[in-house]
C-alpha atoms as a PDB file:
ATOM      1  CA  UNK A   1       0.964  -9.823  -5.376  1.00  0.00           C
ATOM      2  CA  UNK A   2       4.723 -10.714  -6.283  1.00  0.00           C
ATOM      3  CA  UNK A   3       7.214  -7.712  -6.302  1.00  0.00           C
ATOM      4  CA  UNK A   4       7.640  -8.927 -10.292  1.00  0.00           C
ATOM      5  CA  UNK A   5       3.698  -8.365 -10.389  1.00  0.00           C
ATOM      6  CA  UNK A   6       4.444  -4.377  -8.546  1.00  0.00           C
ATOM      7  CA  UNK A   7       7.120  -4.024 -10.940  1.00  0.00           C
ATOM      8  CA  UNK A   8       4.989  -5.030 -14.060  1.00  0.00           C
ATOM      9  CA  UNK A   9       2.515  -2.002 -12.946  1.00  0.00           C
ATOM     10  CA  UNK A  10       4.579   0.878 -11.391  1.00  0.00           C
ATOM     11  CA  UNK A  11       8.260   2.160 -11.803  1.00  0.00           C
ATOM     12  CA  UNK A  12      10.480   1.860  -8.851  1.00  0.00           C
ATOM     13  CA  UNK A  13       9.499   5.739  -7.971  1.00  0.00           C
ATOM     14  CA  UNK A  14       5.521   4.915  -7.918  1.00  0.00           C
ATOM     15  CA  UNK A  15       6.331   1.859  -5.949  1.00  0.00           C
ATOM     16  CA  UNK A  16       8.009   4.254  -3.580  1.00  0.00           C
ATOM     17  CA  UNK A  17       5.457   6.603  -3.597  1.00  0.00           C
ATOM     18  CA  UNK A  18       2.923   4.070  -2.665  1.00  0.00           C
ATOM     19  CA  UNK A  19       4.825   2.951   0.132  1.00  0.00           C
ATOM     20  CA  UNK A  20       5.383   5.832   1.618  1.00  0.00           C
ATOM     21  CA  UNK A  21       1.758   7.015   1.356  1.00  0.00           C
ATOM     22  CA  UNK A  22       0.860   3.299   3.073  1.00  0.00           C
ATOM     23  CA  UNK A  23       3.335   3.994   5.584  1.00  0.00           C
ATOM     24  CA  UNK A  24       2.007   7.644   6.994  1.00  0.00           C
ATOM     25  CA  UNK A  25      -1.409   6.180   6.792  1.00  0.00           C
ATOM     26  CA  UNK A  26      -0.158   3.375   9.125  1.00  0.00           C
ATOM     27  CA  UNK A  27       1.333   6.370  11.372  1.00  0.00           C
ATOM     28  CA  UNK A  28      -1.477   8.767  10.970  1.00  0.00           C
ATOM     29  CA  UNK A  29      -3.897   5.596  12.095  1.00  0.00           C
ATOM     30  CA  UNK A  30      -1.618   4.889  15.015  1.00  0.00           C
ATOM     31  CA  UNK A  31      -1.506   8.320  16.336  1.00  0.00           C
ATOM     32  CA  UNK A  32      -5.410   9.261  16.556  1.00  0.00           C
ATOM     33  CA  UNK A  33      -8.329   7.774  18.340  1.00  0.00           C
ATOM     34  CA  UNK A  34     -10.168   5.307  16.563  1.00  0.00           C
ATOM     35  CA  UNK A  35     -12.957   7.493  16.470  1.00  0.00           C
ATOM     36  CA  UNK A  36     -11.139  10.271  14.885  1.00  0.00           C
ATOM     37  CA  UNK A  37     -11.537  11.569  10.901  1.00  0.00           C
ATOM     38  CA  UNK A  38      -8.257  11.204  10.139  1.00  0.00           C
ATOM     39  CA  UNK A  39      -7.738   7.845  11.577  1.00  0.00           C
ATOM     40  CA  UNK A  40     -10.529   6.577   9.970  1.00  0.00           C
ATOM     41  CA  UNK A  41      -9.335   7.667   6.645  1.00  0.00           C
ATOM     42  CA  UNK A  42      -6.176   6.271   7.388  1.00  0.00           C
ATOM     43  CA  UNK A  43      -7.817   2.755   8.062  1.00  0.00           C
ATOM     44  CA  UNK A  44      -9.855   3.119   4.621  1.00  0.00           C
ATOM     45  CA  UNK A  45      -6.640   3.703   2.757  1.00  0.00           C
ATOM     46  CA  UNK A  46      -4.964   1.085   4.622  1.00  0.00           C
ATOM     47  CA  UNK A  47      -7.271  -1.438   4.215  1.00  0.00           C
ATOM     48  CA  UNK A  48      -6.868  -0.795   0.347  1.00  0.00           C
ATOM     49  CA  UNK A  49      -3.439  -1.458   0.120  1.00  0.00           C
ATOM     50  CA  UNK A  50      -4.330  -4.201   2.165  1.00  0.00           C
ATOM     51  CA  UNK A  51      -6.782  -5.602   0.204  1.00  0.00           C
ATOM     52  CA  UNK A  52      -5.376  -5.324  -3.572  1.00  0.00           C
ATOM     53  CA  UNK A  53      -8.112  -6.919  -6.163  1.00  0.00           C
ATOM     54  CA  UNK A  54      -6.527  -8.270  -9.324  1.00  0.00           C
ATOM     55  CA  UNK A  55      -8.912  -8.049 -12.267  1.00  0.00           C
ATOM     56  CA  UNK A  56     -10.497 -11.493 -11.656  1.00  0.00           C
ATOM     57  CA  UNK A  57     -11.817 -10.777  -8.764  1.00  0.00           C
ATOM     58  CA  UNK A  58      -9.281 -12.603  -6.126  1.00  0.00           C
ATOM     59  CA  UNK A  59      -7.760 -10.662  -2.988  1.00  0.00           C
ATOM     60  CA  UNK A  60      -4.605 -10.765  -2.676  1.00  0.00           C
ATOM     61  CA  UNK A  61      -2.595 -11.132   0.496  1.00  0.00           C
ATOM     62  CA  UNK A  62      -1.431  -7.169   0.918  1.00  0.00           C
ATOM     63  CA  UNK A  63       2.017  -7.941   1.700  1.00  0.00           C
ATOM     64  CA  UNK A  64       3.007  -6.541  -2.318  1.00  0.00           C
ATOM     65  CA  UNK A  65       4.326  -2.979  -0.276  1.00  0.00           C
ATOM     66  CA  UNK A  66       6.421  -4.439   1.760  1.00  0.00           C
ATOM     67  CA  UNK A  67       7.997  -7.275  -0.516  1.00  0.00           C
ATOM     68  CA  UNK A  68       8.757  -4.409  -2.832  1.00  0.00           C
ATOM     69  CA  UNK A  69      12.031  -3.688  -3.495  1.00  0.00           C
ATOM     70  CA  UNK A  70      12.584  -1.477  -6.452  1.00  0.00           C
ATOM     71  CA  UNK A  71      15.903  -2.334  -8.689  1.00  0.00           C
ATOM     72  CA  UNK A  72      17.571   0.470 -11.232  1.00  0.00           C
ATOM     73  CA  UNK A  73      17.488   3.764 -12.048  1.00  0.00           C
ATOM     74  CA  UNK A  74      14.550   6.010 -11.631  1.00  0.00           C
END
């Protein structure tokens, strides 16, 4: 997903909102066992972030977080 595609969707505050939640997921998933609740949460949420769906069905290549970079006033 482009970052024109994130932009069309959220504001520049959801955008950072999402990233942030994707990020402590990423740190939450790092700093349990595998086997633990939390971490496997964390790898749920991840993985869908990860795996965005646009409406016709395609996956998209989950790097939309990370190419976002919000522009203006929020």
């Amino acid at each position: 997903m482009t970052t024109q595609v994130v932009h069309g969707v959220f504001g520049p505050k959801q955008v950072r909102q999402l990233k942030e939640v994707y990020e402590r997921a990423r740190v939450v998933e790092a700093n349990y066992p595998e086997s633990h609740i939390a971490s496997k949460a964390a790898k749920r949420l991840i993985e869908a972030f990860e795996a965005v769906i646009q409406a016709d069905g395609t996956v998209l290549d989950g790097q939309w977080l990370s190419e976002a970079n919000p522009q203006g006033n929020a």
